[in-house]
N, C-alpha and C. Protein backbone atom coordinates (compact mmCIF):
# COMPACT_ATOMS: atom_id res chain seq x y z
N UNK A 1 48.56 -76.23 132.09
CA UNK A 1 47.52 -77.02 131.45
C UNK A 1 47.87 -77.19 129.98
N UNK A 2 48.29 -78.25 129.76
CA UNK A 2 48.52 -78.63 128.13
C UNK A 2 46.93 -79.31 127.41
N UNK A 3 46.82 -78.45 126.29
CA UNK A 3 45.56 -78.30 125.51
C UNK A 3 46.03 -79.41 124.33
N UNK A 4 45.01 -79.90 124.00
CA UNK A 4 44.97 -80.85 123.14
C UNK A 4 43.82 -80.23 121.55
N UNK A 5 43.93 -80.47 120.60
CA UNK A 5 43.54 -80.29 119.79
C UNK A 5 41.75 -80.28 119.96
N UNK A 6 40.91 -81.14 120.96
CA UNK A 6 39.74 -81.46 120.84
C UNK A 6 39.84 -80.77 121.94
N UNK A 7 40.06 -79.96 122.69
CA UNK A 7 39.97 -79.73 123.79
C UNK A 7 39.46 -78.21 123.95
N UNK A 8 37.82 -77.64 124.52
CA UNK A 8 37.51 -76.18 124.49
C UNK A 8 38.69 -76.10 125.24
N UNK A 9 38.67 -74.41 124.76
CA UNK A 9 39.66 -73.32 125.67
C UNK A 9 38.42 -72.87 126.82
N UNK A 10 39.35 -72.42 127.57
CA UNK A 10 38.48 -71.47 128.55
C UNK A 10 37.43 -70.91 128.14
N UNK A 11 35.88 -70.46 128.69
CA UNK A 11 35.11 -71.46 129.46
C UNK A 11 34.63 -72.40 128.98
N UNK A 12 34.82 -72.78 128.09
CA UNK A 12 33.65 -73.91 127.32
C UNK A 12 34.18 -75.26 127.94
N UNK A 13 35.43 -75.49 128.79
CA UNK A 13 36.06 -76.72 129.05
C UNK A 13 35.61 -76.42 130.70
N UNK A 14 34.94 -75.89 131.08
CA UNK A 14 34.08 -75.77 132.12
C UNK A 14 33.04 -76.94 132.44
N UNK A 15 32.70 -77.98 133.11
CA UNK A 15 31.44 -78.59 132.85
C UNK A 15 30.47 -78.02 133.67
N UNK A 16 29.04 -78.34 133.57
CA UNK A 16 28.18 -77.72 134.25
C UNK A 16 27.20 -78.98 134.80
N UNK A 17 27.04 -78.05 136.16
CA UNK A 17 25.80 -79.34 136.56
C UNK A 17 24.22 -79.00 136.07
N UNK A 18 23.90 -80.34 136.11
CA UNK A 18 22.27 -79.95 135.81
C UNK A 18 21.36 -79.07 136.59
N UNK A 19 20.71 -78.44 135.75
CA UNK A 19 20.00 -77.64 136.80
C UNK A 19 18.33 -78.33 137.32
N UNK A 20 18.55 -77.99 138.86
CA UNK A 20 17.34 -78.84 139.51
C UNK A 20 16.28 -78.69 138.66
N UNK A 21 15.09 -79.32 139.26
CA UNK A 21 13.56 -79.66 138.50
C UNK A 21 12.88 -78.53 139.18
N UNK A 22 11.78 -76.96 138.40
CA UNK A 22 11.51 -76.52 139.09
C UNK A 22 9.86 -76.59 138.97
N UNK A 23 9.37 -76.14 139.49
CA UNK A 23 7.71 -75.74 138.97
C UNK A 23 7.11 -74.76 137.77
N UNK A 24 8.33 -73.92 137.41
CA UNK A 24 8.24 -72.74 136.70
C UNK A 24 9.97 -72.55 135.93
N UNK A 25 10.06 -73.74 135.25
CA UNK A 25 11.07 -73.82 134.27
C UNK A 25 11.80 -72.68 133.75
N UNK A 26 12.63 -71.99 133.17
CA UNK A 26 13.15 -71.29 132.58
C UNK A 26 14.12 -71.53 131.12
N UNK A 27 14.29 -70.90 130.65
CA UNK A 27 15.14 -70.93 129.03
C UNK A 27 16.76 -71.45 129.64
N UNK A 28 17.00 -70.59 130.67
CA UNK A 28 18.24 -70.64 130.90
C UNK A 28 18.35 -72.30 131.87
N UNK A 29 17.31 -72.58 132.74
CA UNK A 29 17.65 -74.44 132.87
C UNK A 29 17.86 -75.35 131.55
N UNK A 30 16.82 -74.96 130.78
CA UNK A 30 16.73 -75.86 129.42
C UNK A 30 18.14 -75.76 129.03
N UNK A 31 18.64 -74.68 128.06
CA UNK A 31 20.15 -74.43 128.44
C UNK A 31 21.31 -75.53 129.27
N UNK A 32 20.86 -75.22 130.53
CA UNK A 32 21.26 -76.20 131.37
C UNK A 32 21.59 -77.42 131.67
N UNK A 33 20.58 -78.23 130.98
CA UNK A 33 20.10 -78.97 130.73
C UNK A 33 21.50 -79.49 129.40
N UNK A 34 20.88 -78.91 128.70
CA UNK A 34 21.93 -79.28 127.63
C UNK A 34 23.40 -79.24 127.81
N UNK A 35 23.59 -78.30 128.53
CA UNK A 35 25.06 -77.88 128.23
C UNK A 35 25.71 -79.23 129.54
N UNK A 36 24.75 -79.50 130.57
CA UNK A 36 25.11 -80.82 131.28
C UNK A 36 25.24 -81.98 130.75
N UNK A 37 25.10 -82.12 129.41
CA UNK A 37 24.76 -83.37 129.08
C UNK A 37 23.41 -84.36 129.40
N UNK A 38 22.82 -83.79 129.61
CA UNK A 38 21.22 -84.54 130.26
C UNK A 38 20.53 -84.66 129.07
N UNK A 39 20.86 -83.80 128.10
CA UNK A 39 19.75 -84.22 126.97
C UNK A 39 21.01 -85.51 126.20
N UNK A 40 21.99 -85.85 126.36
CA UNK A 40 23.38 -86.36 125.36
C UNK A 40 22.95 -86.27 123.93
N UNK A 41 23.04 -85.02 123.85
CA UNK A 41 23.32 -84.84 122.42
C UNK A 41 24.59 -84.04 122.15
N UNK A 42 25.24 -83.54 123.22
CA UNK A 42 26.53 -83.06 123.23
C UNK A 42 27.47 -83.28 124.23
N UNK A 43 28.48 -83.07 124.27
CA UNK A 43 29.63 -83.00 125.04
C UNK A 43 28.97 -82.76 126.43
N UNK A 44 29.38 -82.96 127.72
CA UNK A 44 28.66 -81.98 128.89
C UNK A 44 29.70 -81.10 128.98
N UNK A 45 29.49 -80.04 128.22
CA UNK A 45 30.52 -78.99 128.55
C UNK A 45 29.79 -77.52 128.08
N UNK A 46 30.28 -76.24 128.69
CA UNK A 46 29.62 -75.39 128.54
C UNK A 46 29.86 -74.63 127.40
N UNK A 47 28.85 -73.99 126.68
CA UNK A 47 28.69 -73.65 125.39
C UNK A 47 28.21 -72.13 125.17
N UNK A 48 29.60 -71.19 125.25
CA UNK A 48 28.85 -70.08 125.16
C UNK A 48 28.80 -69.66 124.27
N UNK A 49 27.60 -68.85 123.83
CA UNK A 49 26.61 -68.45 122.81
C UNK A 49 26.84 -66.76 122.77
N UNK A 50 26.65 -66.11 121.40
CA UNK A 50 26.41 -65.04 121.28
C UNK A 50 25.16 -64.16 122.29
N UNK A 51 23.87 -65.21 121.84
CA UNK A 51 22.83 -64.62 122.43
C UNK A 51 21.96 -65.67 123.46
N UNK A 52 21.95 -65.94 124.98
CA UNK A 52 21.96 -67.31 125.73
C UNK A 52 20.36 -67.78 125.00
N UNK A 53 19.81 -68.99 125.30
CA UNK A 53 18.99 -69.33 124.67
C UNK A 53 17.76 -68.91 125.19
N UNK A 54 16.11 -68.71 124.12
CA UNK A 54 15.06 -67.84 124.41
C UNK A 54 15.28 -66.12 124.24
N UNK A 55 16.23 -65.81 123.84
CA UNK A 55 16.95 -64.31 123.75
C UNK A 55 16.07 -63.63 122.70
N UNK A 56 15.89 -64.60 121.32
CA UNK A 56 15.23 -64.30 120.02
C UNK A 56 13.80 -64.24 120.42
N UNK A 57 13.48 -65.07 121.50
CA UNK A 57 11.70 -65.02 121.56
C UNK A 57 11.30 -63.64 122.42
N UNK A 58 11.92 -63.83 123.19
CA UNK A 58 11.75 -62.09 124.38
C UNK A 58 11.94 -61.00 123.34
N UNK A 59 13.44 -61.21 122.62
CA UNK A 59 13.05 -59.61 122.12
C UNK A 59 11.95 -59.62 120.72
N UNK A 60 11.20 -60.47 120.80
CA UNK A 60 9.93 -60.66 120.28
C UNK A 60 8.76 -60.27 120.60
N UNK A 61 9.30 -60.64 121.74
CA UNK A 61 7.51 -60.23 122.49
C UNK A 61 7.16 -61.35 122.81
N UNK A 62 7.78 -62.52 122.75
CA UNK A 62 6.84 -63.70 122.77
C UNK A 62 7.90 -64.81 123.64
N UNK A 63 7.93 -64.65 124.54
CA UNK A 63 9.08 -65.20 125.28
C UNK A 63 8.64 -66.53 126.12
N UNK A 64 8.78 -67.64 125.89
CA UNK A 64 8.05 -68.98 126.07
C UNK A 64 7.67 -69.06 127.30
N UNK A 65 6.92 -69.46 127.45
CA UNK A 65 5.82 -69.70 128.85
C UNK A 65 6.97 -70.54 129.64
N UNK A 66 6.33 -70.55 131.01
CA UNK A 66 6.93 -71.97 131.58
C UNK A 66 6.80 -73.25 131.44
N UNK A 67 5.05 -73.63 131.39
CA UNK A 67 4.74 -74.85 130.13
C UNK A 67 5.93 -75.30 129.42
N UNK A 68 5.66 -74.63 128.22
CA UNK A 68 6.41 -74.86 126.95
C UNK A 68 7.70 -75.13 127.33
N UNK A 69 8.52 -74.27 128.56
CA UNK A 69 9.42 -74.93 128.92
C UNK A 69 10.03 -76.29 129.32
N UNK A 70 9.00 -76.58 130.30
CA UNK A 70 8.83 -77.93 130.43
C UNK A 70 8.70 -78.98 129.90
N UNK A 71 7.66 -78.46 128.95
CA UNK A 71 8.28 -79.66 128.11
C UNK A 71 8.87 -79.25 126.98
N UNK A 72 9.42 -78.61 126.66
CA UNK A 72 11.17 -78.85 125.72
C UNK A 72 12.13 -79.37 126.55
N UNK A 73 12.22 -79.67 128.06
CA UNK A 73 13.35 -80.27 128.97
C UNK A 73 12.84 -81.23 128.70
N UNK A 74 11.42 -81.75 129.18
CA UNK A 74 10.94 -82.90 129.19
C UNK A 74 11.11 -84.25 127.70
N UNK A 75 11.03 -83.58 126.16
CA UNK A 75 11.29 -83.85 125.02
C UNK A 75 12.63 -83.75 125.10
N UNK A 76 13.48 -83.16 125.83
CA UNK A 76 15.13 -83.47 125.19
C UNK A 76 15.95 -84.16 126.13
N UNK A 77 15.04 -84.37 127.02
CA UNK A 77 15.91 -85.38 127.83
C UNK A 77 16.29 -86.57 126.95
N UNK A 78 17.62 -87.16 127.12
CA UNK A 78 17.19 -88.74 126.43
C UNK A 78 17.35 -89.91 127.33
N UNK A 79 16.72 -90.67 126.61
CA UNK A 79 16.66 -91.90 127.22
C UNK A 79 17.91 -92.37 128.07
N UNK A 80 17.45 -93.05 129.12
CA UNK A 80 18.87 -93.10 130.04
C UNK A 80 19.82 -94.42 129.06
N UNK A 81 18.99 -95.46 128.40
CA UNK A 81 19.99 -96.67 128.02
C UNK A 81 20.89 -95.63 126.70
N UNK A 82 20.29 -94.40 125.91
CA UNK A 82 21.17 -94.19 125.07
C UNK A 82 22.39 -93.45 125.56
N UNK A 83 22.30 -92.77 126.79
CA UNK A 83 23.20 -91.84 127.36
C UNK A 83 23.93 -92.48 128.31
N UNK A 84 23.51 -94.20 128.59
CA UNK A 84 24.72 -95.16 128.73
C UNK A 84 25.96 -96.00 127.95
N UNK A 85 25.02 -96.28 126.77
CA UNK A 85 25.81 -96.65 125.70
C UNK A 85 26.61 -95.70 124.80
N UNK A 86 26.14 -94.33 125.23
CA UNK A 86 27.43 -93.13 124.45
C UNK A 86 26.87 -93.22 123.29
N UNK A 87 25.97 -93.43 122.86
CA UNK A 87 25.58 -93.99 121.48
C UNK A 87 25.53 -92.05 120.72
N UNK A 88 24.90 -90.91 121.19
CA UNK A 88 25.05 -90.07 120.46
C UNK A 88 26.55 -89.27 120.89
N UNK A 89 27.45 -89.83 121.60
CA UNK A 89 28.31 -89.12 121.56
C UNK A 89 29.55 -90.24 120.16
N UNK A 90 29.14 -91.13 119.63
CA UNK A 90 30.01 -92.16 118.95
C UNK A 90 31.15 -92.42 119.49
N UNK A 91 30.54 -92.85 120.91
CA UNK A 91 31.45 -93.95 121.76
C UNK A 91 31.23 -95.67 121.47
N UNK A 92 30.70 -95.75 120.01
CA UNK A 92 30.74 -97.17 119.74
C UNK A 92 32.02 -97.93 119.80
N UNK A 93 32.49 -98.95 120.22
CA UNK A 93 33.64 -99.25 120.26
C UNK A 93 33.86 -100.61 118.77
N UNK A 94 33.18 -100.55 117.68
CA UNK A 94 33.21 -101.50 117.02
C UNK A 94 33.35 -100.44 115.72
N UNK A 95 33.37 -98.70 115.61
CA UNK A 95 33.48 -98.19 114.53
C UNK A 95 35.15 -98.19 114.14
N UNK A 96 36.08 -97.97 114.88
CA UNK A 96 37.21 -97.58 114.68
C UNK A 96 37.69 -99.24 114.00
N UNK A 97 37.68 -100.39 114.69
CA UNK A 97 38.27 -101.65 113.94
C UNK A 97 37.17 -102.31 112.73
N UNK A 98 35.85 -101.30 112.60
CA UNK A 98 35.09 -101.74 111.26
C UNK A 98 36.27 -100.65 110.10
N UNK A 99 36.24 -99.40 110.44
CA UNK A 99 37.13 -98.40 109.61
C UNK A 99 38.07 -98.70 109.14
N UNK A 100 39.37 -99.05 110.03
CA UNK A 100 40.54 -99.86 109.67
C UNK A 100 40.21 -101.05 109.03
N UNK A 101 39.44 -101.78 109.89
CA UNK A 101 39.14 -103.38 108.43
C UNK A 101 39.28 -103.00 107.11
N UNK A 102 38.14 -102.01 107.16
CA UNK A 102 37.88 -101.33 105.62
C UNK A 102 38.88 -101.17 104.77
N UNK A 103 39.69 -99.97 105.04
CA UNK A 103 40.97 -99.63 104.27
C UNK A 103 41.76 -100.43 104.30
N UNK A 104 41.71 -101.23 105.22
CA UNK A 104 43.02 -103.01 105.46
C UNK A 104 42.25 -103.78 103.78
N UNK A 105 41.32 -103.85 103.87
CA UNK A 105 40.09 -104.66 102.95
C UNK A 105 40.67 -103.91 101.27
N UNK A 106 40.27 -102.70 101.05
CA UNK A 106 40.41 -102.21 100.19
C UNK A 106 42.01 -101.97 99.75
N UNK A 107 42.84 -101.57 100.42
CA UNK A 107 44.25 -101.88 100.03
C UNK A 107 44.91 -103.23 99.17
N UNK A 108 44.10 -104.42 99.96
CA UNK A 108 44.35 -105.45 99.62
C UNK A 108 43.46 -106.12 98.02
N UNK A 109 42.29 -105.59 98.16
CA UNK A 109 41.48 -105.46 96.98
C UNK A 109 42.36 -105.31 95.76
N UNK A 110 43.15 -104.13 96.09
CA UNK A 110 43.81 -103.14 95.04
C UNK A 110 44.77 -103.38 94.77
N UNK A 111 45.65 -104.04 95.56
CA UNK A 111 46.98 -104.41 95.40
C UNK A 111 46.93 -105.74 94.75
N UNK A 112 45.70 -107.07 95.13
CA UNK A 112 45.60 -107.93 94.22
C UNK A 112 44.72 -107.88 93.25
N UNK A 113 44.57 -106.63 92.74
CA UNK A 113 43.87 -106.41 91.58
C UNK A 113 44.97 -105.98 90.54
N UNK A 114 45.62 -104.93 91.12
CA UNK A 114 46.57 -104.95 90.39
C UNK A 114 48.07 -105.93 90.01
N UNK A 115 48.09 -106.78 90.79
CA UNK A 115 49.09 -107.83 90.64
C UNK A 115 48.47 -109.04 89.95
N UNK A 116 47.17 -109.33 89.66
CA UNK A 116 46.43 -109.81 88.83
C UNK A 116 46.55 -109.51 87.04
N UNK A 117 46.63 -108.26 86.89
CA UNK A 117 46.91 -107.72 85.84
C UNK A 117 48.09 -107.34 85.30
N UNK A 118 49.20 -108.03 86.28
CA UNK A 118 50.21 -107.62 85.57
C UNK A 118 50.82 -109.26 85.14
């Protein structure tokens, strides 16, 4: 397996499936949830953590209901048209030839700015 610079190492280059819809939610679906890509705010790839998520509220004492679970899945889902268009992963396909324009733009700025002045 040849690794590429963007590429997790072992497990994080793992993907994960979503975890089903239950009646009585848990920290570790929400989790789930995310690390599938269902909310697309990240990669769908798995993300391991020092402490898995809800860890800080239990050893609290206060360890989130199932409710509350629900809807934090329910709030981070996103919208299906944005998690078609790649839009939070910056799969725009018009940034990379606006970028290059740019520095194409500004090179040329500079070079007949300075051949102006001489």
């Amino acid at each position: 397996m040849t690794l590429r610079s963007e590429t997790p190492p072992p497990p994080a280059n793992l993907t994960i499936d979503p975890p089903p819809d239950s009646d009585a939610p848990t920290a570790a679906q929400l989790k789930g949830d995310i690390d599938s890509g269902r909310t697309a705010d990240k990669t769908p790839h798995m993300d391991v953590g020092a402490a898995p998520l809800g860890t800080c509220e239990e050893a609290g004492g206060t360890p989130p209901s199932s409710q509350e679970v629900r809807l934090a899945r329910q709030n981070e889902r996103a919208p299906s048209e944005k998690t078609k268009t790649g839009y939070v992963h910056q799969k725009q396909p018009w940034v990379v030839p606006a970028f290059v324009g740019f520095i194409v733009f500004a090179a040329v700025a500079l070079g007949g700015g300075l051949w102006l002045t001489h």
